[in-house]
C-alpha atoms as a PDB file:
ATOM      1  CA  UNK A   1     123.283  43.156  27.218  1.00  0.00           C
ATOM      2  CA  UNK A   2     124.757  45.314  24.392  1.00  0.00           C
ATOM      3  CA  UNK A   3     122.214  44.114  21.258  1.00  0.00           C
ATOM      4  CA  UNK A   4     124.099  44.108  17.742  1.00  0.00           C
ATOM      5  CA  UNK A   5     122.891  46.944  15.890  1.00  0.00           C
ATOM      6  CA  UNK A   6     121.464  46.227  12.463  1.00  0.00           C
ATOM      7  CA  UNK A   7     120.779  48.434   9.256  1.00  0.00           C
ATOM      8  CA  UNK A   8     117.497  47.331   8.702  1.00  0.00           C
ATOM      9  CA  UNK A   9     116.094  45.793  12.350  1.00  0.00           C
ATOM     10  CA  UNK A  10     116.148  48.223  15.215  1.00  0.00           C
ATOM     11  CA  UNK A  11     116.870  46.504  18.794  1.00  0.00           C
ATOM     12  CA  UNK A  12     115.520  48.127  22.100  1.00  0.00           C
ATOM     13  CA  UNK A  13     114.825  46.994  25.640  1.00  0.00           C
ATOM     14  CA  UNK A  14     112.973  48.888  28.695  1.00  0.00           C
ATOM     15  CA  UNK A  15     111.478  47.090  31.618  1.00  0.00           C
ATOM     16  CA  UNK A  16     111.526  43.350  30.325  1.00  0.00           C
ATOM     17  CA  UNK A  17     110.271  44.180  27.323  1.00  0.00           C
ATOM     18  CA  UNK A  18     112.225  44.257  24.014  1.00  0.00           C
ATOM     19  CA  UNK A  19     111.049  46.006  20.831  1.00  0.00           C
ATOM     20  CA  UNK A  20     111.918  44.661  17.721  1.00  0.00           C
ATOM     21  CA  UNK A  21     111.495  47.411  14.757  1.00  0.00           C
ATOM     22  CA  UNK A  22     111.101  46.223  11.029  1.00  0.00           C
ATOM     23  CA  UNK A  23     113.172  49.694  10.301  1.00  0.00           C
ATOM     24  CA  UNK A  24     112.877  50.539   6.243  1.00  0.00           C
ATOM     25  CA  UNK A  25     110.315  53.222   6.609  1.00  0.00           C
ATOM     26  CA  UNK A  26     110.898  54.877   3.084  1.00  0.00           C
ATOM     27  CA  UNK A  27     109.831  51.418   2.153  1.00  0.00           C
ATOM     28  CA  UNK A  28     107.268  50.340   3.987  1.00  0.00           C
ATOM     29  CA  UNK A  29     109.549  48.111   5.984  1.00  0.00           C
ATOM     30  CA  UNK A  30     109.097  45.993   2.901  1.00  0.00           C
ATOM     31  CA  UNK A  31     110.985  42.524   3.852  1.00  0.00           C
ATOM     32  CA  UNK A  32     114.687  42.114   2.111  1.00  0.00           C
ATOM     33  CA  UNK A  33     117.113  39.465   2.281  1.00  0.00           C
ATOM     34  CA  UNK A  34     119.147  41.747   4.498  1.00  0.00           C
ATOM     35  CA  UNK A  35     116.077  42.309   6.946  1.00  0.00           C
ATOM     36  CA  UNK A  36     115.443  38.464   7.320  1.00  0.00           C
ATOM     37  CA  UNK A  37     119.181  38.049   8.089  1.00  0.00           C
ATOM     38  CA  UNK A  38     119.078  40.574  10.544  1.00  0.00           C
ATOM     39  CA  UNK A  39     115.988  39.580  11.860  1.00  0.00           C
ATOM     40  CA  UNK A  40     117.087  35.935  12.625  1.00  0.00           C
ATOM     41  CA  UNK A  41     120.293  37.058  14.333  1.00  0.00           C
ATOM     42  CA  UNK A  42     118.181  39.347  16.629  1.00  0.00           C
ATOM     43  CA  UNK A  43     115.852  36.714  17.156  1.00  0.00           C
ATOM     44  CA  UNK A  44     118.370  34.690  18.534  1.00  0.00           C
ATOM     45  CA  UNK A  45     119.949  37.431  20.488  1.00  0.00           C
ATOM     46  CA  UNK A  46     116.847  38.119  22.488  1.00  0.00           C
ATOM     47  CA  UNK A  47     115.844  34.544  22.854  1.00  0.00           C
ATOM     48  CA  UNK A  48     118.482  33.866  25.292  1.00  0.00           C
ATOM     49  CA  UNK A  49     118.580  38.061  26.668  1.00  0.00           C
ATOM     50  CA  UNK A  50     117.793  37.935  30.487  1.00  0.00           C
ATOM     51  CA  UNK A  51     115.805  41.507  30.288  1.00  0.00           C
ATOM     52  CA  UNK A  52     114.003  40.597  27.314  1.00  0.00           C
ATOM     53  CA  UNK A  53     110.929  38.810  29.091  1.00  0.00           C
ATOM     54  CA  UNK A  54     108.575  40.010  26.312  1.00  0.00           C
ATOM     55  CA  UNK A  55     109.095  40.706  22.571  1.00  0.00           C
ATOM     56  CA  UNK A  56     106.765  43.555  20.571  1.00  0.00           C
ATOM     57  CA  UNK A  57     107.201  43.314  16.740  1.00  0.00           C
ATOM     58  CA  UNK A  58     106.446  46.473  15.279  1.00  0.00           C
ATOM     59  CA  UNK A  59     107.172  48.312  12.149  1.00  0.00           C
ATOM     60  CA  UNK A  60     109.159  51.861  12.023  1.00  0.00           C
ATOM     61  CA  UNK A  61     107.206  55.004  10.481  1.00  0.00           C
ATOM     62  CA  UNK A  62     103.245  54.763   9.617  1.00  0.00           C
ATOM     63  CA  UNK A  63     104.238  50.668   8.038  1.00  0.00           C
ATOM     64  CA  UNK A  64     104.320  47.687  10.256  1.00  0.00           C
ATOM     65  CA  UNK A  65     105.220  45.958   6.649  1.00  0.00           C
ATOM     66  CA  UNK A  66     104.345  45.921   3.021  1.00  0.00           C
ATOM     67  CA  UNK A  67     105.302  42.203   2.495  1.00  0.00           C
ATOM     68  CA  UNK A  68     108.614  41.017   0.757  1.00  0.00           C
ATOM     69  CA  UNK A  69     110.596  43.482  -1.368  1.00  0.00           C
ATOM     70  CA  UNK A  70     109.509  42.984  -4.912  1.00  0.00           C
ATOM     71  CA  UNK A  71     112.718  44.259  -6.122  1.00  0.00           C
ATOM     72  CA  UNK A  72     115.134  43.243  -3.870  1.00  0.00           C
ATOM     73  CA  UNK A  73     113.695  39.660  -2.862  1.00  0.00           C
ATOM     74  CA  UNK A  74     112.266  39.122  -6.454  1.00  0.00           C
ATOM     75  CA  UNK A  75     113.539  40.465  -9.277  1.00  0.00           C
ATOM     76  CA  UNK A  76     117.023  40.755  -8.030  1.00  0.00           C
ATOM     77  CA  UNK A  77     117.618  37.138  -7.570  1.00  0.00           C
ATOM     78  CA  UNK A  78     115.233  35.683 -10.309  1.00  0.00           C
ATOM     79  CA  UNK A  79     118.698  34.972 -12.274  1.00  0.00           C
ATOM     80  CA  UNK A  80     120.102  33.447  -9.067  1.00  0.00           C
ATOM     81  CA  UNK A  81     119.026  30.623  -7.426  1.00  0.00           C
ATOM     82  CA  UNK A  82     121.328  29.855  -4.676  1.00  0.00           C
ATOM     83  CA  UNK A  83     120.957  33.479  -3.661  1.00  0.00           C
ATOM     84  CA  UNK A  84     117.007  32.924  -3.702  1.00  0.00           C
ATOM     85  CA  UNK A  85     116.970  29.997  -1.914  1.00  0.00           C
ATOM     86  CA  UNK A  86     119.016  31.518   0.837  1.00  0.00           C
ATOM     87  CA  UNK A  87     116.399  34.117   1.079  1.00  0.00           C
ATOM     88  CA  UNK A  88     113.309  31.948   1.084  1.00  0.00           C
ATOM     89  CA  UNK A  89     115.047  29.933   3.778  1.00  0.00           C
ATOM     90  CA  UNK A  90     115.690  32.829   6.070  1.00  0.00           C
ATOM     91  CA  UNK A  91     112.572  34.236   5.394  1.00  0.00           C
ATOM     92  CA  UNK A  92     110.494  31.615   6.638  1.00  0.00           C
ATOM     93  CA  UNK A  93     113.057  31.114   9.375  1.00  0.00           C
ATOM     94  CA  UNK A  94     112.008  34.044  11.216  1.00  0.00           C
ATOM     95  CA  UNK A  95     108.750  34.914  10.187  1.00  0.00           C
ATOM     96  CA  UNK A  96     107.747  31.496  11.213  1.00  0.00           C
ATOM     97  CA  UNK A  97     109.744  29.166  13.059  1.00  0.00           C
ATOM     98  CA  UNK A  98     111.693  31.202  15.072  1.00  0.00           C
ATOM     99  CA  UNK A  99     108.292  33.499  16.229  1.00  0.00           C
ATOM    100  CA  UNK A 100     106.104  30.943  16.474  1.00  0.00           C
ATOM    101  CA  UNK A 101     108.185  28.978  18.965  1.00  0.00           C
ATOM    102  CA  UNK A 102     109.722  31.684  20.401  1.00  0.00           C
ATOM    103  CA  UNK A 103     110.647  30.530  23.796  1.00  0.00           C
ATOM    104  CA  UNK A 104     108.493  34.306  25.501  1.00  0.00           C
ATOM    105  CA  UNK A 105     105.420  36.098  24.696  1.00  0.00           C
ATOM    106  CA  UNK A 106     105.182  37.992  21.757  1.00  0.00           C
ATOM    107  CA  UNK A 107     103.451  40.388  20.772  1.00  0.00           C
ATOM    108  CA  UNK A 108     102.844  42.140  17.059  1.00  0.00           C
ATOM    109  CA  UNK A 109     102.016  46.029  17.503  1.00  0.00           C
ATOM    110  CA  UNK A 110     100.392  46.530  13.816  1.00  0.00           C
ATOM    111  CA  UNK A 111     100.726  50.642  13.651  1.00  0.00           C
ATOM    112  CA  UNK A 112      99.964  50.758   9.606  1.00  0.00           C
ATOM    113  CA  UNK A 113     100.509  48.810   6.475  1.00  0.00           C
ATOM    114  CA  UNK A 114     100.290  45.121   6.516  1.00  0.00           C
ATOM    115  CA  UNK A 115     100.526  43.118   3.348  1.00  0.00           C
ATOM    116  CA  UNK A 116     101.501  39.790   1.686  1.00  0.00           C
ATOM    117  CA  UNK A 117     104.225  38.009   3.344  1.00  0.00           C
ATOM    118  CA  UNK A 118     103.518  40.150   6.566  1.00  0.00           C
ATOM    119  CA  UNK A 119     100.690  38.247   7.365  1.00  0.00           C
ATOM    120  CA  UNK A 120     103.016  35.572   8.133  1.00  0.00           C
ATOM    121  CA  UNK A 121     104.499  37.412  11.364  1.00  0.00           C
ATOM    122  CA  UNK A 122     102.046  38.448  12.357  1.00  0.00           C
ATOM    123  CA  UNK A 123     100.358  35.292  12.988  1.00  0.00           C
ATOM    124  CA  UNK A 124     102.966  33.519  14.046  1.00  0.00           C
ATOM    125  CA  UNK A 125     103.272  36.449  17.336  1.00  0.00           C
ATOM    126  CA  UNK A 126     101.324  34.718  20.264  1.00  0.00           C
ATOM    127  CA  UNK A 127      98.933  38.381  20.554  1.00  0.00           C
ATOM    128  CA  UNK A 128      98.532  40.550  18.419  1.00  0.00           C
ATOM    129  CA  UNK A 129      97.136  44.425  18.914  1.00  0.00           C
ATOM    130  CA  UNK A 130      96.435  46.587  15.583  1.00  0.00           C
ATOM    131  CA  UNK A 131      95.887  50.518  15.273  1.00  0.00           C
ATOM    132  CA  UNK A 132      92.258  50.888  14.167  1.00  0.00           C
ATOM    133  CA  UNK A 133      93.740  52.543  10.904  1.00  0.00           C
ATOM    134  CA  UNK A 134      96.085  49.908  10.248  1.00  0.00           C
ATOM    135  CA  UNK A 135      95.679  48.603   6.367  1.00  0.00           C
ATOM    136  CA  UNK A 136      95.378  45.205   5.521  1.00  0.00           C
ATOM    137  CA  UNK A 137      95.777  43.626   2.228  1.00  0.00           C
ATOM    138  CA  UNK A 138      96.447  40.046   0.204  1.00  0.00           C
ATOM    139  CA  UNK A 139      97.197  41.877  -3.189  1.00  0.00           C
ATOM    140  CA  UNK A 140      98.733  39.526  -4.674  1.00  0.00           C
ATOM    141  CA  UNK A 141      95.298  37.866  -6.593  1.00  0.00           C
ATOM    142  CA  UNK A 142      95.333  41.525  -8.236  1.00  0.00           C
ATOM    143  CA  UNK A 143      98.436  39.773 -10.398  1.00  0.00           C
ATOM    144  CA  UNK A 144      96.303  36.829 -10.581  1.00  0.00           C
ATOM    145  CA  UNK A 145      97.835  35.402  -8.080  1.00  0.00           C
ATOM    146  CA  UNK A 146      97.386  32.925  -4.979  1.00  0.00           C
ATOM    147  CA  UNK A 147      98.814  34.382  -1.595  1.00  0.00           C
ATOM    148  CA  UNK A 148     102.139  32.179  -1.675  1.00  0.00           C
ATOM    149  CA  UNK A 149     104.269  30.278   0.841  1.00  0.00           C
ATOM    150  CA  UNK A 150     103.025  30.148   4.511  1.00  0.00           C
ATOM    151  CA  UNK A 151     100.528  33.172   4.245  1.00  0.00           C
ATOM    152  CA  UNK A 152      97.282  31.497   3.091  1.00  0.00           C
ATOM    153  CA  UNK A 153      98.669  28.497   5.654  1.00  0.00           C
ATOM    154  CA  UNK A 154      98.401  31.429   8.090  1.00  0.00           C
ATOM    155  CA  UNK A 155      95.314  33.019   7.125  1.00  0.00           C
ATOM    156  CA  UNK A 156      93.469  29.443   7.638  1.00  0.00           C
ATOM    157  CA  UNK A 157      94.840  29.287  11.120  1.00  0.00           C
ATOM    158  CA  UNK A 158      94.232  32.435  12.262  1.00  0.00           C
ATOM    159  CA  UNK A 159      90.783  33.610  10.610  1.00  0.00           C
ATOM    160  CA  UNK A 160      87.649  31.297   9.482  1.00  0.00           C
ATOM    161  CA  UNK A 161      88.056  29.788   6.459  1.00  0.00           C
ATOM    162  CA  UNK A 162      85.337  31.648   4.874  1.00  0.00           C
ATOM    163  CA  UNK A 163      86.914  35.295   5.381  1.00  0.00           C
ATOM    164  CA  UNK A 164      90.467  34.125   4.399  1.00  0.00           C
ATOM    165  CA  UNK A 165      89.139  32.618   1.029  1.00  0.00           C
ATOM    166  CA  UNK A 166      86.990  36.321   0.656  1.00  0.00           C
ATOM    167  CA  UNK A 167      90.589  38.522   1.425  1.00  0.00           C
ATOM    168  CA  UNK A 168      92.445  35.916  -0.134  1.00  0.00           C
ATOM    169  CA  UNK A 169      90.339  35.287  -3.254  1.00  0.00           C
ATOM    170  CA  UNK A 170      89.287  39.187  -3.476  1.00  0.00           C
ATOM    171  CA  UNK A 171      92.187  41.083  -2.359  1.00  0.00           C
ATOM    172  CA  UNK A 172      89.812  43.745  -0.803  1.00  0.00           C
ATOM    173  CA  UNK A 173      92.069  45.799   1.874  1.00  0.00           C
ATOM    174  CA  UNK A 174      90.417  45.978   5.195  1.00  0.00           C
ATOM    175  CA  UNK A 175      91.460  47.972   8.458  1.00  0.00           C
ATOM    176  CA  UNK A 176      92.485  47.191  12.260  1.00  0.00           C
ATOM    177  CA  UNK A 177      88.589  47.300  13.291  1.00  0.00           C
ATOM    178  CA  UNK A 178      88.149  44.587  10.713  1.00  0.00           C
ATOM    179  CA  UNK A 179      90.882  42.323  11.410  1.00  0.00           C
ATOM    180  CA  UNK A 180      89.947  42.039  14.958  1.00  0.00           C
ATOM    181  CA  UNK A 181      86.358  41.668  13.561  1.00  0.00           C
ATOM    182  CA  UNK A 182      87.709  38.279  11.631  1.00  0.00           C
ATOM    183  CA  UNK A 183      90.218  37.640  14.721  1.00  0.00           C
ATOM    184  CA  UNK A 184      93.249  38.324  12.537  1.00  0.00           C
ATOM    185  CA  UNK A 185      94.859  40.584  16.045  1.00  0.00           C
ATOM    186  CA  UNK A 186      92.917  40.121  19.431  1.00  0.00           C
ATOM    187  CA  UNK A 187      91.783  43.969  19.483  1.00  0.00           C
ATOM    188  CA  UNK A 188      92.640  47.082  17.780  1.00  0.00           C
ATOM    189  CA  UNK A 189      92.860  50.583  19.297  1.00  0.00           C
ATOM    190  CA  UNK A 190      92.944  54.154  18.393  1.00  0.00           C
ATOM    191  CA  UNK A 191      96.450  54.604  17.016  1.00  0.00           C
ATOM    192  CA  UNK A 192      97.233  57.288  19.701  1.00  0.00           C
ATOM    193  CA  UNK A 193      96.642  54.526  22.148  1.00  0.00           C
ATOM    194  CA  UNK A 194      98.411  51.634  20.406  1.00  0.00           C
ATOM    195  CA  UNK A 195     101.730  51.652  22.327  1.00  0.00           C
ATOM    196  CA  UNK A 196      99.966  52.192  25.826  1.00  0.00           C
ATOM    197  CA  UNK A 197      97.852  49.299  25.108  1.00  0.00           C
ATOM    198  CA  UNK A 198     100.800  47.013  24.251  1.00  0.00           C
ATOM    199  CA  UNK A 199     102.700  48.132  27.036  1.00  0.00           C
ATOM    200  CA  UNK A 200      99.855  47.178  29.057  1.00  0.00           C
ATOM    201  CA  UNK A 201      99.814  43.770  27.323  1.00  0.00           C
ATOM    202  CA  UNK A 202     103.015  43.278  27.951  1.00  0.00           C
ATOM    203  CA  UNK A 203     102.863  43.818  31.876  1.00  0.00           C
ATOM    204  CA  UNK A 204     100.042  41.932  32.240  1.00  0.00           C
ATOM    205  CA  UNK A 205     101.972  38.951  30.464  1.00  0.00           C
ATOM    206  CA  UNK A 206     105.125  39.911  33.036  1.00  0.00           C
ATOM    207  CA  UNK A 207     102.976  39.667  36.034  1.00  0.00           C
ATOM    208  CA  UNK A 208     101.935  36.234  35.005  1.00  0.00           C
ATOM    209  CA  UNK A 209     105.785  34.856  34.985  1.00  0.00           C
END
């Protein structure tokens, strides 16, 4: 299957496994309205793709992501509300309801910066497998600020309530070694080793279908 090619999602698939890139690396793959279009219409591509048995969400450059675009998803459309809405809507599209009930595995390959609305993905990936230098962060409380939408939702179901109040409430970053600590990803690896460990993830998922 020929995948649509995107601007801002990059589309691959080896072996059963398709790799889903957030892919604005000069900004941290922060999340725009253009990346959560794309991202629902490759969604939906690979949820009925034959030789896409397994989906990795990953981030392009050192970023997995820095959260929503402040500019582009905030300021930009604070004087337009339709516009807004449309964005909220497909942001919480993919990041949630179209991940968590993806209809195969999948798998989020943290391989650097992960903040704010990123949590949300993350979560909602059935595994999850961080580089041990991957950053983690709920800055938002630095703005005096709660963690909005479906990230504290997320943090709740994923960690104990205890350490998401403390990252929530304190917005102290932490690293991969940590989030596994507080079962935010199942492990975390050397970065060398990230994509060899996911791979291996992934085949061990394969062999069990």
């Amino acid at each position: 299957m020929d995948f649509p090619k995107f601007q801002t999602v990059k589309v691959e698939a080896a072996d059963d496994i398709a790799w889903v890139t957030m892919n604005r690396p000069d900004k941290r793959n922060a999340m725009s309205p253009q990346m959560h279009q794309e991202m629902i219409a490759a969604l939906g591509a690979l949820a009925e793709a034959p030789e896409a048995k397994v989906l990795v969400l990953t981030g392009a450059g050192d970023s997995w992501s820095a959260g929503q675009d402040i500019d582009l998803f905030f300021r930009d459309l604070d004087d337009k509300p339709v516009e807004k809405r449309r964005a909220i809507l497909a942001s919480q599209e993919w990041r949630w309801n179209q991940l968590a009930h993806f209809p195969k595995p999948t798998i989020a390959m943290v391989n650097g910066f992960c903040y704010g609305a990123a949590f949300t993905p993350l979560v909602a990936c059935d595994f999850a497998i961080a580089a041990e230098d991957a950053k983690f962060g709920l800055s938002e409380i630095n703005w005096g600020i709660l963690p909005a939408g479906l990230v504290a939702k997320v943090m709740l179901d994923a960690c104990s309530y205890r350490d998401a109040k403390w990252y929530a409430l304190t917005g102290e970053p932490f690293d991969g070694r940590v989030a596994a600590q507080i079962r935010l990803v199942n492990f975390a690896v050397p970065r060398a080793k990230l994509r060899e460990e996911t791979v291996k993830l992934a085949k061990t998922l394969l062999a069990k279908n």
